[in-house]
N, C-alpha and C. Protein backbone atom coordinates (compact mmCIF):
# COMPACT_ATOMS: atom_id res chain seq x y z
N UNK A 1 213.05 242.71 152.81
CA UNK A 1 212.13 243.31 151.87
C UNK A 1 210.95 242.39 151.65
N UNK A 2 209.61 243.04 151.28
CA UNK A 2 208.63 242.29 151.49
C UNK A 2 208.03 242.20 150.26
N UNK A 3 207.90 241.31 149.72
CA UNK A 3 207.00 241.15 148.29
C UNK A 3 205.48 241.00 148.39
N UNK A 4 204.81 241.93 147.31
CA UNK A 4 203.50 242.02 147.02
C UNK A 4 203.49 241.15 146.28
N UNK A 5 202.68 239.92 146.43
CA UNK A 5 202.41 238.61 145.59
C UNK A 5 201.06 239.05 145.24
N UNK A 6 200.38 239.58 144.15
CA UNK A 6 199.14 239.74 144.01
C UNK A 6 198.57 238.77 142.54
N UNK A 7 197.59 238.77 142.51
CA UNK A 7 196.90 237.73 141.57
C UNK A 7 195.36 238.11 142.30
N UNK A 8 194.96 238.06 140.44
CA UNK A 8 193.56 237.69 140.33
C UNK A 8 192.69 236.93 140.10
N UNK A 9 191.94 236.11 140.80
CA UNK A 9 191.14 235.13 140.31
C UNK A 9 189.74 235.21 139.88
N UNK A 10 189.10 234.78 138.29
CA UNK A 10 187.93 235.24 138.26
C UNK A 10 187.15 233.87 138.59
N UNK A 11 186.41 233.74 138.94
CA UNK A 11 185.98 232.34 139.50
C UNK A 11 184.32 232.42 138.55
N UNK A 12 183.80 231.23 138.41
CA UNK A 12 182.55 231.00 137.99
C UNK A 12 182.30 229.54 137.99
N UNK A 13 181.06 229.82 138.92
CA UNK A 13 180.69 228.23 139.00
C UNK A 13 179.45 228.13 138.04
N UNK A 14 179.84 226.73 137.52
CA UNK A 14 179.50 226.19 136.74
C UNK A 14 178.93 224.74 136.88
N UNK A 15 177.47 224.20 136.80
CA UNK A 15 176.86 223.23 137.29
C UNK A 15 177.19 221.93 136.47
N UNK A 16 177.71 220.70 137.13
CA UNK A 16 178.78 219.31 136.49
C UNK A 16 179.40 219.99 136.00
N UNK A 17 180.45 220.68 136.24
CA UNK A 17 181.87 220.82 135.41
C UNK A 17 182.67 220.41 136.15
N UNK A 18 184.03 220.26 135.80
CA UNK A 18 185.03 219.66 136.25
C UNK A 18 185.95 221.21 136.63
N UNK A 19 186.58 221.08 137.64
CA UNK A 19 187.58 222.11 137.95
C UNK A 19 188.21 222.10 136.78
N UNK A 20 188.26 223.62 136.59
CA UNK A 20 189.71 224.01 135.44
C UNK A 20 190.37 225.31 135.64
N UNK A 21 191.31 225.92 135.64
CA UNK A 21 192.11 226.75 136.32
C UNK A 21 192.77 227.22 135.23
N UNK A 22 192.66 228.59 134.27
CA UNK A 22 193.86 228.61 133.88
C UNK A 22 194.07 230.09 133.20
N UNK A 23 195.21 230.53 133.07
CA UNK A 23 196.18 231.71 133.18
C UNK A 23 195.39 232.20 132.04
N UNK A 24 194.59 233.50 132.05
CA UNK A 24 194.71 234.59 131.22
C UNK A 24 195.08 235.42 130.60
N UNK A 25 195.58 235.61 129.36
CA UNK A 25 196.39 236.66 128.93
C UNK A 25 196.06 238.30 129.18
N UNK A 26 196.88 238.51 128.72
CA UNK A 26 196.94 240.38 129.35
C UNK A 26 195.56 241.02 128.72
N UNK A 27 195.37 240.53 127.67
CA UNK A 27 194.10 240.78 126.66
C UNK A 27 192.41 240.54 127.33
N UNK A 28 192.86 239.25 127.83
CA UNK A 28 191.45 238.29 128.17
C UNK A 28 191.31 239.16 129.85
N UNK A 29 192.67 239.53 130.67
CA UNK A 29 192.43 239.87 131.89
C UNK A 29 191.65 241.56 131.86
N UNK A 30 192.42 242.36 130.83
CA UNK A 30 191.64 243.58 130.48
C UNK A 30 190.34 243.58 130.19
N UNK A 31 189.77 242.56 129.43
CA UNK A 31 188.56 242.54 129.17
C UNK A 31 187.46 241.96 130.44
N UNK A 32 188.24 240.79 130.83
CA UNK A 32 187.19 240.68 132.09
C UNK A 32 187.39 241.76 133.37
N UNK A 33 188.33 242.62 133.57
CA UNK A 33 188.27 243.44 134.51
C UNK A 33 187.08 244.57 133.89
N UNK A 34 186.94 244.53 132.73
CA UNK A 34 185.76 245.94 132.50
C UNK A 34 184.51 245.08 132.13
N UNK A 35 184.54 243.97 132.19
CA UNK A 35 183.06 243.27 132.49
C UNK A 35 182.59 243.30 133.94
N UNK A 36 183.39 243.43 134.61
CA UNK A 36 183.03 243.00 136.13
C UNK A 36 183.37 244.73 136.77
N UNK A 37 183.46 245.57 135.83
CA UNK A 37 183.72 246.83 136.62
C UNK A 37 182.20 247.71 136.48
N UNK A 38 181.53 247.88 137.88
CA UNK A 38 180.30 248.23 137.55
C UNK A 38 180.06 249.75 137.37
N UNK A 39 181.15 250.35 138.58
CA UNK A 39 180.58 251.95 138.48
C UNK A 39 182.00 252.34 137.13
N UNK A 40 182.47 252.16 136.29
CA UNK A 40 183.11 252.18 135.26
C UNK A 40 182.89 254.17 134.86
N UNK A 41 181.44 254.56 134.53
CA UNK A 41 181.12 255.62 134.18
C UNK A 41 181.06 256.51 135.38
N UNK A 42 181.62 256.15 136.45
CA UNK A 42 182.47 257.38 137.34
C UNK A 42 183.87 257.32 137.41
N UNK A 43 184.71 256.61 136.40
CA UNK A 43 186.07 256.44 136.15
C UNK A 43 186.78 257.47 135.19
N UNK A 44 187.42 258.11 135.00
CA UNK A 44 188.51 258.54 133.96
C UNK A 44 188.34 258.00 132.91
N UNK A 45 187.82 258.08 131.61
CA UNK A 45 188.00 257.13 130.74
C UNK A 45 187.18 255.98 130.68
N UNK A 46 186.39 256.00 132.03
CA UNK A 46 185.38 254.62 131.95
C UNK A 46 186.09 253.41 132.75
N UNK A 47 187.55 253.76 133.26
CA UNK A 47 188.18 252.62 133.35
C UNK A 47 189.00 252.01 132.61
N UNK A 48 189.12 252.33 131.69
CA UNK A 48 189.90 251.77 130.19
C UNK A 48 191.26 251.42 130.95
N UNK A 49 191.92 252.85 131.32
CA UNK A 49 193.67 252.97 131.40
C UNK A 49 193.59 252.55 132.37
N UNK A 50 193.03 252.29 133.72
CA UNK A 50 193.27 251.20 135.08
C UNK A 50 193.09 250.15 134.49
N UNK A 51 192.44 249.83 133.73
CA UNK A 51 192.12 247.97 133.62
C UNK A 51 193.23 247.49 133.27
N UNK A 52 193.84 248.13 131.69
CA UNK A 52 194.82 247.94 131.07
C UNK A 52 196.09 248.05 131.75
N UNK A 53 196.42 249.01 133.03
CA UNK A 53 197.35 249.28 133.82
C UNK A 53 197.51 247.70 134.28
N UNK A 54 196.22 247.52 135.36
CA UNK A 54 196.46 246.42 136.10
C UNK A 54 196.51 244.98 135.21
N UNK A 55 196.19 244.51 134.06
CA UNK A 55 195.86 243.53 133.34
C UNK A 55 197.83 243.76 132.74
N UNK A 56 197.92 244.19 132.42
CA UNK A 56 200.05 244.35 132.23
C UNK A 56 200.50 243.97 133.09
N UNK A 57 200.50 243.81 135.09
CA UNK A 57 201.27 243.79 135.68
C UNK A 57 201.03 242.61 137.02
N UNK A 58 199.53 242.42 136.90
CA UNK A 58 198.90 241.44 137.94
C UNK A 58 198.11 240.12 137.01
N UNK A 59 198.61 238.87 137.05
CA UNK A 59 198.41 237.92 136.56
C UNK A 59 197.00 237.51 137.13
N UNK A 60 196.51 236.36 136.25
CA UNK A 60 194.72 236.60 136.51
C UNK A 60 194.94 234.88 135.80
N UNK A 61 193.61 234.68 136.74
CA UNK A 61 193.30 233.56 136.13
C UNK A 61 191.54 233.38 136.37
N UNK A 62 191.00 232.43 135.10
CA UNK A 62 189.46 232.12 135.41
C UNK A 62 189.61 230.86 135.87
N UNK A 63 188.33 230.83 136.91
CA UNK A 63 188.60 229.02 137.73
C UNK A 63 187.33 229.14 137.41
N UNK A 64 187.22 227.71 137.00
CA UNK A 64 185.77 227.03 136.61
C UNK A 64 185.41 226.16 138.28
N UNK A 65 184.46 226.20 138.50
CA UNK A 65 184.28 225.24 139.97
C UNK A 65 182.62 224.71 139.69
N UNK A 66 182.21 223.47 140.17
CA UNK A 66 181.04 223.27 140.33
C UNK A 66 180.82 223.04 142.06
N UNK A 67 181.83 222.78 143.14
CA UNK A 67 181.61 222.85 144.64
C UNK A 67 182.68 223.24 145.81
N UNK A 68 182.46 223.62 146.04
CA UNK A 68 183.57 224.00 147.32
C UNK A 68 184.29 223.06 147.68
N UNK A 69 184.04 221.83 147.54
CA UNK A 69 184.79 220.35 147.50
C UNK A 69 185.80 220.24 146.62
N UNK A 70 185.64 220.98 145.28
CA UNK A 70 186.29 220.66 143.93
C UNK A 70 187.49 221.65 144.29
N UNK A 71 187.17 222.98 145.23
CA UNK A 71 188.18 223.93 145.77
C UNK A 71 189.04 223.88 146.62
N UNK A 72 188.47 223.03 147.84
CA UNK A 72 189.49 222.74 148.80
C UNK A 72 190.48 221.40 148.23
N UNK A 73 189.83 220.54 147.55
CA UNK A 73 191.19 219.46 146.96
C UNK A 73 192.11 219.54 145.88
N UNK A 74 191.68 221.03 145.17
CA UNK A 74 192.51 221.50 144.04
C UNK A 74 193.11 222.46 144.92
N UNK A 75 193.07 223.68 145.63
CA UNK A 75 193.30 224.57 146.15
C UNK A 75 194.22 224.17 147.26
N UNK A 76 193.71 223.16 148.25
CA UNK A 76 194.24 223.40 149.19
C UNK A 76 193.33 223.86 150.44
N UNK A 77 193.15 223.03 151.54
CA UNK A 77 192.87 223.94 152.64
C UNK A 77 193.15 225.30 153.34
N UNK A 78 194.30 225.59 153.60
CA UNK A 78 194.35 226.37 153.87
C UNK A 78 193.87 227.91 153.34
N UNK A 79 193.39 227.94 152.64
CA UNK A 79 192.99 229.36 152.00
C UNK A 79 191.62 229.78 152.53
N UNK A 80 190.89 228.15 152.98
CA UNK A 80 189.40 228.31 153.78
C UNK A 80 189.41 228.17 155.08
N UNK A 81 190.62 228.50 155.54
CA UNK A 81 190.48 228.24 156.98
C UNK A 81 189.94 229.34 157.75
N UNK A 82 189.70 230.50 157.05
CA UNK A 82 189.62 232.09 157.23
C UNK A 82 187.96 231.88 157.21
N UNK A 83 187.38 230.90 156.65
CA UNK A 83 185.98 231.39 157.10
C UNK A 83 185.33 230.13 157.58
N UNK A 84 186.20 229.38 158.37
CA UNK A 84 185.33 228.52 159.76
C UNK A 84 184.86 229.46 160.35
């Protein structure tokens, strides 16, 4: 059997900051999914009951980054190997 490992990351770089990474609640993930949802007013509802669907069941996190440097030594290489 095969598991769907899904997760959301909202990322924003941010100029001299220090990497920071961290878990959103169900609250904070609903709300940034309908900030970042643009066509919203061709949705059911605007989007409301998907956001809230997915913000209950798919964990989210905001990453602060100031360089792609700060990503690959917190992160890990391998996740950028997909766009050599």
């Amino acid at each position: 059997m095969e598991l769907n490992k899904s997760l959301i990351i909202f990322p924003r770089y941010q100029r001299h900051r220090s990497f920071e990474c961290h878990l959103l609640s169900k609250a904070r993930i609903g709300l940034a999914l309908m900030e970042h949802l643009i066509n919203a007013c061709n949705l059911l509802g605007h989007g409301l009951a998907e956001a809230a669907r997915i913000a209950g069941c798919i964990p989210a996190y905001r990453m602060n980054y100031f360089s792609f440097e700060q990503l690959i030594h917190k992160l890990g290489c391998d996740m950028f190997e997909t766009f050599e």
